[in-house]
Protein backbone atom coordinates (compact mmCIF):
# COMPACT_ATOMS: atom_id res chain seq x y z
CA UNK A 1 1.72 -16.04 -1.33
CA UNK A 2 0.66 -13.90 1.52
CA UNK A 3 -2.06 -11.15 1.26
CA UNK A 4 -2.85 -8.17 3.51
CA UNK A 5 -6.05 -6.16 3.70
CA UNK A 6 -5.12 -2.66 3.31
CA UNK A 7 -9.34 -1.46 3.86
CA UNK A 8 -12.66 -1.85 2.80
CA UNK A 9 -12.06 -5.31 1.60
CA UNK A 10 -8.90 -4.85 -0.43
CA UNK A 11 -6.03 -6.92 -0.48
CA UNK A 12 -2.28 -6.95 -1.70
CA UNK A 13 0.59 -9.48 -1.63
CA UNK A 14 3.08 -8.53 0.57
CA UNK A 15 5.92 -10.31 -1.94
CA UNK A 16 4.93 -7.43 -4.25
CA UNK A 17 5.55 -4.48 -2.02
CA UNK A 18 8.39 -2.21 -1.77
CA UNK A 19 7.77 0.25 0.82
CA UNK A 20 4.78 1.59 2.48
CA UNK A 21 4.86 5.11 3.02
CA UNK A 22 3.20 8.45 4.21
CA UNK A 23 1.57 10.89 1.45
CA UNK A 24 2.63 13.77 2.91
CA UNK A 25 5.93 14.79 1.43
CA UNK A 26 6.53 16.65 -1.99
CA UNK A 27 8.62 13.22 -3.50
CA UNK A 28 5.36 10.87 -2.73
CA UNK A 29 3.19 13.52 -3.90
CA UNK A 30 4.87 13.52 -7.42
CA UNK A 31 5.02 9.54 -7.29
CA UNK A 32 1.40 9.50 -6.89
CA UNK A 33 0.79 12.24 -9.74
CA UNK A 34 2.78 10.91 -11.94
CA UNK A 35 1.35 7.31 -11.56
CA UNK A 36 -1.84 8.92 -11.65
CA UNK A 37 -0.82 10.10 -15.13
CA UNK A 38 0.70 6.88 -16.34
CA UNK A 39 -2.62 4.72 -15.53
CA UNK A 40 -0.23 3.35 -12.78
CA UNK A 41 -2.07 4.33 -9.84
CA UNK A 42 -4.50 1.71 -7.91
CA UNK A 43 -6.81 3.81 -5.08
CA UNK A 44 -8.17 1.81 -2.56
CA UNK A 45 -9.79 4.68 -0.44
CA UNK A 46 -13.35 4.51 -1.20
CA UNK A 47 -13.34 8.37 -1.42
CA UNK A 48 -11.50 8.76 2.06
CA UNK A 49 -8.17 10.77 2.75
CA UNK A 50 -5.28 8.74 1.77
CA UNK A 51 -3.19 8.37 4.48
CA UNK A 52 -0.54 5.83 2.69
CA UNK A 53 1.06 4.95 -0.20
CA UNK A 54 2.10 1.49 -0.99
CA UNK A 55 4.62 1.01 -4.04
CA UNK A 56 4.88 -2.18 -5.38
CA UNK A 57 8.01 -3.90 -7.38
CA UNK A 58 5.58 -3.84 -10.47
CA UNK A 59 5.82 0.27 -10.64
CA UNK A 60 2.10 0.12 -9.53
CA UNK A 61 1.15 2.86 -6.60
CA UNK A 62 -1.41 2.08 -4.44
CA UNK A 63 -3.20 4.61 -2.39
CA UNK A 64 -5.01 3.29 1.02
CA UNK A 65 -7.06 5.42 3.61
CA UNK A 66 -4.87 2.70 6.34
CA UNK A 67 -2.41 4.17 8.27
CA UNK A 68 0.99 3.03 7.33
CA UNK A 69 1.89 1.69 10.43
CA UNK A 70 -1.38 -0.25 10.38
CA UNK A 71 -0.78 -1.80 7.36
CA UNK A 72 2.71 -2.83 8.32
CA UNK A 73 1.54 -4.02 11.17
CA UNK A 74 -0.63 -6.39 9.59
CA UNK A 75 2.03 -7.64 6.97
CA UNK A 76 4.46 -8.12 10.46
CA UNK A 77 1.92 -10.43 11.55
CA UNK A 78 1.77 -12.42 8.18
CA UNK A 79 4.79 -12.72 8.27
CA UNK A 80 5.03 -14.59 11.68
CA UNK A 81 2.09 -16.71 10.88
CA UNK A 82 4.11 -17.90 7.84
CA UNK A 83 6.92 -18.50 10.01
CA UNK A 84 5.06 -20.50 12.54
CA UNK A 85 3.47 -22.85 10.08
């Protein structure tokens, strides 16, 4: 199982994620509310802006002050390293 750090020291498997995306449209807006509602929501900001959203396969929605490109970035490399080994 590989694991990325998505800030401040926290860390999900990247088996378990669906998409990473940006915050700012009305659809993520109303994922995060309404897993915000359901207990569903994980946030992993630390009190900083949330600048992505990660949804995982479990309905979980976790909310990271790590740029999504960042964060894919770093399950990209992972992903190689698992490769290579």
């Amino acid at each position: 199982m590989k694991l990325i750090n998505i800030g401040f020291g926290n860390i999900v498997a990247t088996e378990r994620i669906i998409s990473i995306v940006s915050p700012e449209s009305a659809p993520i807006k109303r994922i995060v509310q309404e897993a915000k509602d359901s207990k569903m929501a994980i946030d992993a900001t630390y009190g900083r802006r949330t600048r992505s959203v990660i949804i995982m396969d479990s309905g979980h929605v976790v909310l990271s002050a790590i740029q999504p490109e960042t964060i894919a970035g770093r399950a990209d490399n992972s992903s190689e390293e698992k490769i290579e080994n």
